[in-house]
PDB file of N, CA and C in Angstrom:
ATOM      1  N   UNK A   1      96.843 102.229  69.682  1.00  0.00           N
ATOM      2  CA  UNK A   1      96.745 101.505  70.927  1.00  0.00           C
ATOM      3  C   UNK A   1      97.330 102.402  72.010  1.00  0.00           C
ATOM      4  N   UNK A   2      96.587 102.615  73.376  1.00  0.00           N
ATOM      5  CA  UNK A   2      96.926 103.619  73.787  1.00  0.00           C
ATOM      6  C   UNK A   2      97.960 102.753  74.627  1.00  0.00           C
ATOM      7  N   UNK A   3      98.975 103.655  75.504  1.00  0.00           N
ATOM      8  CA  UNK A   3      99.794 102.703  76.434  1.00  0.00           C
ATOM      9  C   UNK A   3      99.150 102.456  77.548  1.00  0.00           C
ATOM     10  N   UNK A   4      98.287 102.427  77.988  1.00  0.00           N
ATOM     11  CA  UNK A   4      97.388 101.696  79.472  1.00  0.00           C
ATOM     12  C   UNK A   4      97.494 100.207  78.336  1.00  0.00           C
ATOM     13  N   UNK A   5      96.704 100.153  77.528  1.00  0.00           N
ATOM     14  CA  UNK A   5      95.839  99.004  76.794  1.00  0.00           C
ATOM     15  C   UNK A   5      97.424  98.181  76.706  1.00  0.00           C
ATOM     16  N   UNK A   6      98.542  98.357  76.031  1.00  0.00           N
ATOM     17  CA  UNK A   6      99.759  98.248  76.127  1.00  0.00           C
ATOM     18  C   UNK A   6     100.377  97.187  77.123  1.00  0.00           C
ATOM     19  N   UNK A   7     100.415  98.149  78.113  1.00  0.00           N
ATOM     20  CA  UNK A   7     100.594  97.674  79.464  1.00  0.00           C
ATOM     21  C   UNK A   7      99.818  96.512  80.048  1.00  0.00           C
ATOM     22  N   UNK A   8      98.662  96.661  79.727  1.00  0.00           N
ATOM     23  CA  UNK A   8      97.293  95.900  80.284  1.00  0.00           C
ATOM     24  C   UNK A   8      97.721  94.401  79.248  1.00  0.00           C
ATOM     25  N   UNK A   9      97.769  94.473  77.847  1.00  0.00           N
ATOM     26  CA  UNK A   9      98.012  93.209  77.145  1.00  0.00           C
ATOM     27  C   UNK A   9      99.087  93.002  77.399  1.00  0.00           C
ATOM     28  N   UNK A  10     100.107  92.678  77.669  1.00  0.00           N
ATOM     29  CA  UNK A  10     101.316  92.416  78.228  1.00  0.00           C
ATOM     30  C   UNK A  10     101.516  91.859  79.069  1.00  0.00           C
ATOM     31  N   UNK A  11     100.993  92.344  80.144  1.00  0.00           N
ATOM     32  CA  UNK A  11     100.612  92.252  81.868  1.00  0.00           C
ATOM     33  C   UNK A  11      99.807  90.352  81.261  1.00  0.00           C
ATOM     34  N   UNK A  12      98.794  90.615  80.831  1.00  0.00           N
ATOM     35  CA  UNK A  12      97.696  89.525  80.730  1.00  0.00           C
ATOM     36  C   UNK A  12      98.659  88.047  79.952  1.00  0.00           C
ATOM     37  N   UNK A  13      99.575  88.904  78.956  1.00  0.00           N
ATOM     38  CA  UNK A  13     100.542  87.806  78.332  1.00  0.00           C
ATOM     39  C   UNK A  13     101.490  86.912  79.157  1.00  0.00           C
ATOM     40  N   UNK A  14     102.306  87.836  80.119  1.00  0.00           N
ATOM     41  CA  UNK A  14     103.307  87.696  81.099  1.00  0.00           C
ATOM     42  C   UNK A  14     102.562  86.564  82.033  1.00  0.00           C
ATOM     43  N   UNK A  15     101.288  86.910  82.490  1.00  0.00           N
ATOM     44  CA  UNK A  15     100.595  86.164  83.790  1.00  0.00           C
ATOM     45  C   UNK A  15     100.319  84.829  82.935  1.00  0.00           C
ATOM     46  N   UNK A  16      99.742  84.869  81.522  1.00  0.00           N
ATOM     47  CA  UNK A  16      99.671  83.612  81.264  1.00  0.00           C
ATOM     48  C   UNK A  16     101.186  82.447  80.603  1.00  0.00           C
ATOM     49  N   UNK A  17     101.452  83.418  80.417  1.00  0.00           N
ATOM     50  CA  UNK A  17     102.865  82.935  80.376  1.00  0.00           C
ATOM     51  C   UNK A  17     103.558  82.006  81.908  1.00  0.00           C
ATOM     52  N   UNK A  18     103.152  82.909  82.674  1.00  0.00           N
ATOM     53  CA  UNK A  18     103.422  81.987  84.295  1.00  0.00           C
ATOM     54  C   UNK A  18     103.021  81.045  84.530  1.00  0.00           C
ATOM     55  N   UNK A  19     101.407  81.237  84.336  1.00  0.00           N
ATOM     56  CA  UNK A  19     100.758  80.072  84.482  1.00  0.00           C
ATOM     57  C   UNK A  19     101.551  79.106  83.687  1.00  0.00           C
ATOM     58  N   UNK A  20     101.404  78.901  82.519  1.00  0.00           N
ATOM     59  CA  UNK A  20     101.783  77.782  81.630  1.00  0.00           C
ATOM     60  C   UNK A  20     102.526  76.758  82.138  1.00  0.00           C
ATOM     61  N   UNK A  21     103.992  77.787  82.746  1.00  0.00           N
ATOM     62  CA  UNK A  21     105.105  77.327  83.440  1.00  0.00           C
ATOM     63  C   UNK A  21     104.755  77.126  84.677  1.00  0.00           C
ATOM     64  N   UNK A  22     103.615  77.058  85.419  1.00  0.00           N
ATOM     65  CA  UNK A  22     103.856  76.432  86.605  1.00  0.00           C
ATOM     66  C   UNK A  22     103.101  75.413  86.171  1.00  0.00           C
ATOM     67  N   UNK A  23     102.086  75.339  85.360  1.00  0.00           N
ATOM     68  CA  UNK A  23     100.955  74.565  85.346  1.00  0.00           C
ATOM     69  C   UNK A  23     101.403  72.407  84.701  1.00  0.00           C
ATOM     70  N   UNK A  24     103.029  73.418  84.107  1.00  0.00           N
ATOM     71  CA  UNK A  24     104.013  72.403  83.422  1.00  0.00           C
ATOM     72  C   UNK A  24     104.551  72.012  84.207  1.00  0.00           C
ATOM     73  N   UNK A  25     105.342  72.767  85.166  1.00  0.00           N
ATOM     74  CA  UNK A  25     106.100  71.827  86.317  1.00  0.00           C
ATOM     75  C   UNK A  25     105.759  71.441  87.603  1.00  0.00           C
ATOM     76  N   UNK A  26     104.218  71.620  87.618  1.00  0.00           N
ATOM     77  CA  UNK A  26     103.375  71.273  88.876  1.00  0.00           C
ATOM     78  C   UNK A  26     102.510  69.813  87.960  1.00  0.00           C
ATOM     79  N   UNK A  27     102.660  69.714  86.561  1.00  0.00           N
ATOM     80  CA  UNK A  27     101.987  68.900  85.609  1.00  0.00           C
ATOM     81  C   UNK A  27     100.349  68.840  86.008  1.00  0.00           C
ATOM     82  N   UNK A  28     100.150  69.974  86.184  1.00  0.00           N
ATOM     83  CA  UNK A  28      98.555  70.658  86.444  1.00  0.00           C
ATOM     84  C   UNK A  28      98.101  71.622  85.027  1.00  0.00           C
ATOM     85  N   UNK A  29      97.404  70.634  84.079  1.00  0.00           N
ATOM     86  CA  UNK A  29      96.915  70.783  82.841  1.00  0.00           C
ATOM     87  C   UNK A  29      95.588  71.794  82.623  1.00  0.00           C
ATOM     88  N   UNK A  30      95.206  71.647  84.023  1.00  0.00           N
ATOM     89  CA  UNK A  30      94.080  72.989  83.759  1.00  0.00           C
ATOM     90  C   UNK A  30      94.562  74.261  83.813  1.00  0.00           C
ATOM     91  N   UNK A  31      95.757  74.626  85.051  1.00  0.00           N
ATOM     92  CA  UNK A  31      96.826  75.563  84.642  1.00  0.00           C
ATOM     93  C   UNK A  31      97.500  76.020  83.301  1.00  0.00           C
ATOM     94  N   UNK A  32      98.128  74.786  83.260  1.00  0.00           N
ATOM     95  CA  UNK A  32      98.994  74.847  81.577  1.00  0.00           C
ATOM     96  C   UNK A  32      97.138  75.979  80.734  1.00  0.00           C
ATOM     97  N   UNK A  33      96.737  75.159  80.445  1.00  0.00           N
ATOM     98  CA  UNK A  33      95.289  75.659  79.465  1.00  0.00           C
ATOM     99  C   UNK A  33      94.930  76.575  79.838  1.00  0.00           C
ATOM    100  N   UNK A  34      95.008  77.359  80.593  1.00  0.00           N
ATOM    101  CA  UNK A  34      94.530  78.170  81.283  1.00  0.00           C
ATOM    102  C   UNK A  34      95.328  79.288  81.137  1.00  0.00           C
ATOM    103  N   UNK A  35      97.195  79.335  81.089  1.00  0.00           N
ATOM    104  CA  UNK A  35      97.860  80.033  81.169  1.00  0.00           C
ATOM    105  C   UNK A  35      97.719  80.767  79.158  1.00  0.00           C
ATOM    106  N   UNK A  36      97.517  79.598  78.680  1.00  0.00           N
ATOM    107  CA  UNK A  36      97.421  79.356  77.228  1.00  0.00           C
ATOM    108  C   UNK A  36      96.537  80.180  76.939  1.00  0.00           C
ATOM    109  N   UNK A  37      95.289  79.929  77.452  1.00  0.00           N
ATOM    110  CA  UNK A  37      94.300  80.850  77.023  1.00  0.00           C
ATOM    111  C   UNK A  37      94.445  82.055  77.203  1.00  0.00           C
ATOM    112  N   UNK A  38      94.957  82.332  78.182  1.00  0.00           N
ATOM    113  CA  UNK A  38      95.357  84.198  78.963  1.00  0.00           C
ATOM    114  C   UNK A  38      96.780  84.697  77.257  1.00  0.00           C
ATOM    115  N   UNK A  39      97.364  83.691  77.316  1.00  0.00           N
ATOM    116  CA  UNK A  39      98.223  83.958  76.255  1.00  0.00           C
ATOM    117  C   UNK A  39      97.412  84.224  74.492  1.00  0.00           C
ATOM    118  N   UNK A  40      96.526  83.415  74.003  1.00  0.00           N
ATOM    119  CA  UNK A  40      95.808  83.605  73.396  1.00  0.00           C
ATOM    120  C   UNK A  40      94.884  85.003  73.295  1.00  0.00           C
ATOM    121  N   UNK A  41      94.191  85.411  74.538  1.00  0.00           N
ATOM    122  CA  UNK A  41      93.383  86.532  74.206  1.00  0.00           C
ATOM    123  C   UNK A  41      93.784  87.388  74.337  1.00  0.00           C
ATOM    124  N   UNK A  42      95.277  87.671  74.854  1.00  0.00           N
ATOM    125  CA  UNK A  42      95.972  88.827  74.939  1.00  0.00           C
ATOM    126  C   UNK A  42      96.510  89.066  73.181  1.00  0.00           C
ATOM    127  N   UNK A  43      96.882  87.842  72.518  1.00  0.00           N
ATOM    128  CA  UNK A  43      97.338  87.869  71.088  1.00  0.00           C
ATOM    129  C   UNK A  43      96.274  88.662  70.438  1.00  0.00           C
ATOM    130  N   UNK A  44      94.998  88.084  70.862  1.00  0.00           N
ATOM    131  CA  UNK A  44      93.676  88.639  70.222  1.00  0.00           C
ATOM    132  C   UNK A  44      93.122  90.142  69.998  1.00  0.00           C
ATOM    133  N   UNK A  45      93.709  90.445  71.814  1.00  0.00           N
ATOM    134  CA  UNK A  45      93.353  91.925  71.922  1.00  0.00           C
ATOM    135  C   UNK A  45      94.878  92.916  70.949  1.00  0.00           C
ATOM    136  N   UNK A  46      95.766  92.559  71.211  1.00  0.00           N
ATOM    137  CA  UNK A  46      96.862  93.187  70.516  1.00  0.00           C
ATOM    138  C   UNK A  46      96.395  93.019  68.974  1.00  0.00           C
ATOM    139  N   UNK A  47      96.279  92.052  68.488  1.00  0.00           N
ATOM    140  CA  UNK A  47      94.939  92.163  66.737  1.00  0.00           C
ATOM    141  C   UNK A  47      94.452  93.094  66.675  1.00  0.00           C
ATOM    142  N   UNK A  48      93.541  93.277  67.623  1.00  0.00           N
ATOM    143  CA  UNK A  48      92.358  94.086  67.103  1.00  0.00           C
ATOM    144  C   UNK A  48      92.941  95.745  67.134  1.00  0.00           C
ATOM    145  N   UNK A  49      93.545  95.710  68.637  1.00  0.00           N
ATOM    146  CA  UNK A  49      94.077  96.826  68.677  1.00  0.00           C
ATOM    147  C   UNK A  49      94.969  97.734  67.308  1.00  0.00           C
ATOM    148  N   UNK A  50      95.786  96.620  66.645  1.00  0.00           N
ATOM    149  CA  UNK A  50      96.597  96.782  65.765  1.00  0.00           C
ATOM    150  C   UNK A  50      95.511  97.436  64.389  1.00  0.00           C
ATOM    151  N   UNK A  51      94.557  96.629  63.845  1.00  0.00           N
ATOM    152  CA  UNK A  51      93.876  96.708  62.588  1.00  0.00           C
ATOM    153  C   UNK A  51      92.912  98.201  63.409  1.00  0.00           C
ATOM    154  N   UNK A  52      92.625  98.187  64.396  1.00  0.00           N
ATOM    155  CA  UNK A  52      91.622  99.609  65.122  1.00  0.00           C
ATOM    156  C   UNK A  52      92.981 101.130  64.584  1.00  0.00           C
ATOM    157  N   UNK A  53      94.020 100.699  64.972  1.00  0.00           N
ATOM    158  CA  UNK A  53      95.144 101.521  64.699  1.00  0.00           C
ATOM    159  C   UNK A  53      95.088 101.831  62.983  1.00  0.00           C
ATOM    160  N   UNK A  54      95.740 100.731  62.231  1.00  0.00           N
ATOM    161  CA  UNK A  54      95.477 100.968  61.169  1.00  0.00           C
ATOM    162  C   UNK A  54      94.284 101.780  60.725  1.00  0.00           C
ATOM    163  N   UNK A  55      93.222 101.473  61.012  1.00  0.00           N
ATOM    164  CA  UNK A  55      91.868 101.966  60.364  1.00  0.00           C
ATOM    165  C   UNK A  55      91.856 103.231  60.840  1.00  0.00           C
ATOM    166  N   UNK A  56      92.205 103.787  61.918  1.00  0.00           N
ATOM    167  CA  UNK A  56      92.358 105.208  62.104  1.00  0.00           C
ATOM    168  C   UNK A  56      93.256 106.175  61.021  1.00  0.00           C
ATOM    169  N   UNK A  57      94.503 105.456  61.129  1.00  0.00           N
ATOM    170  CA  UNK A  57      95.277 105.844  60.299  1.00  0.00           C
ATOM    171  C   UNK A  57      95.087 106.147  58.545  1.00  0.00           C
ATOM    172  N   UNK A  58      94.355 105.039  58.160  1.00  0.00           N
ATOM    173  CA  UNK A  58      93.641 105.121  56.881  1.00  0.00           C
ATOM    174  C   UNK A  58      92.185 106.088  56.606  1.00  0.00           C
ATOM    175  N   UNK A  59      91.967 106.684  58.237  1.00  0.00           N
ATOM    176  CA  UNK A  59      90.925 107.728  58.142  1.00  0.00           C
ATOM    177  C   UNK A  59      91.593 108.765  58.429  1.00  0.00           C
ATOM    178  N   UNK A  60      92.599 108.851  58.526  1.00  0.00           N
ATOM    179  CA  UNK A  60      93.000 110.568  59.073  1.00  0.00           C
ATOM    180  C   UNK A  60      93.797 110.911  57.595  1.00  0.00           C
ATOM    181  N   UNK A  61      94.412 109.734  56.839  1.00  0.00           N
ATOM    182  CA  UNK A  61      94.723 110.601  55.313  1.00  0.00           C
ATOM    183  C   UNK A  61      93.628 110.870  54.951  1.00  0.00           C
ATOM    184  N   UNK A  62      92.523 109.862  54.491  1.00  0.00           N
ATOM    185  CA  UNK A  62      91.591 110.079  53.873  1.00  0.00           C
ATOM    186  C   UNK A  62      90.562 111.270  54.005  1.00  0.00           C
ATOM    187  N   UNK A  63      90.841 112.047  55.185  1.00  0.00           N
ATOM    188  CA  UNK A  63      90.459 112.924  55.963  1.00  0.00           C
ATOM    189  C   UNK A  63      91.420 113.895  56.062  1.00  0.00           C
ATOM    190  N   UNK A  64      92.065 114.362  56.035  1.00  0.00           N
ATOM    191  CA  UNK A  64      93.323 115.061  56.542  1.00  0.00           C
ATOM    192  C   UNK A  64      93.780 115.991  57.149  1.00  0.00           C
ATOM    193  N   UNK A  65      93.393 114.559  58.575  1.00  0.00           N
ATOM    194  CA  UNK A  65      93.704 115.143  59.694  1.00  0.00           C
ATOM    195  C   UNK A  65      94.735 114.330  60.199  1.00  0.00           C
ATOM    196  N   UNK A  66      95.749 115.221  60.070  1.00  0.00           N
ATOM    197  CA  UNK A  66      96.983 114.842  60.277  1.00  0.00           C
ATOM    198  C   UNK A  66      97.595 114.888  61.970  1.00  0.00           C
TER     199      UNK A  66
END
């Protein structure tokens, strides 16, 4: 995972993370869901990123290119 992508899922976690919390103490539920979801696909992209990592890694022994 390079560090832009890093930065970038984080960033997307943090903002939905805000949302959530305003969306809770403004009791504005499309907010809350909304902040949730930004929190969700950032989990998603950090996944993929993670198993894309791995699978490199399991090609550069298998390969050995170190």
């Amino acid at each position: 995972m390079s560090v832009g992508d890093k930065f970038s899922n984080k960033a997307e976690e943090l903002k939905g993370r805000a949302k959530e919390a305003v969306g809770s103490a403004t009791d504005d539920d499309d907010l809350k869901n909304e902040g949730r979801a930004d929190q969700a696909s950032s989990a998603a992209k950090k996944g993929a990123e993670k198993v894309k990592d791995k699978a490199n890694e399991v090609a550069e022994k298998l390969t050995g290119d170190d």
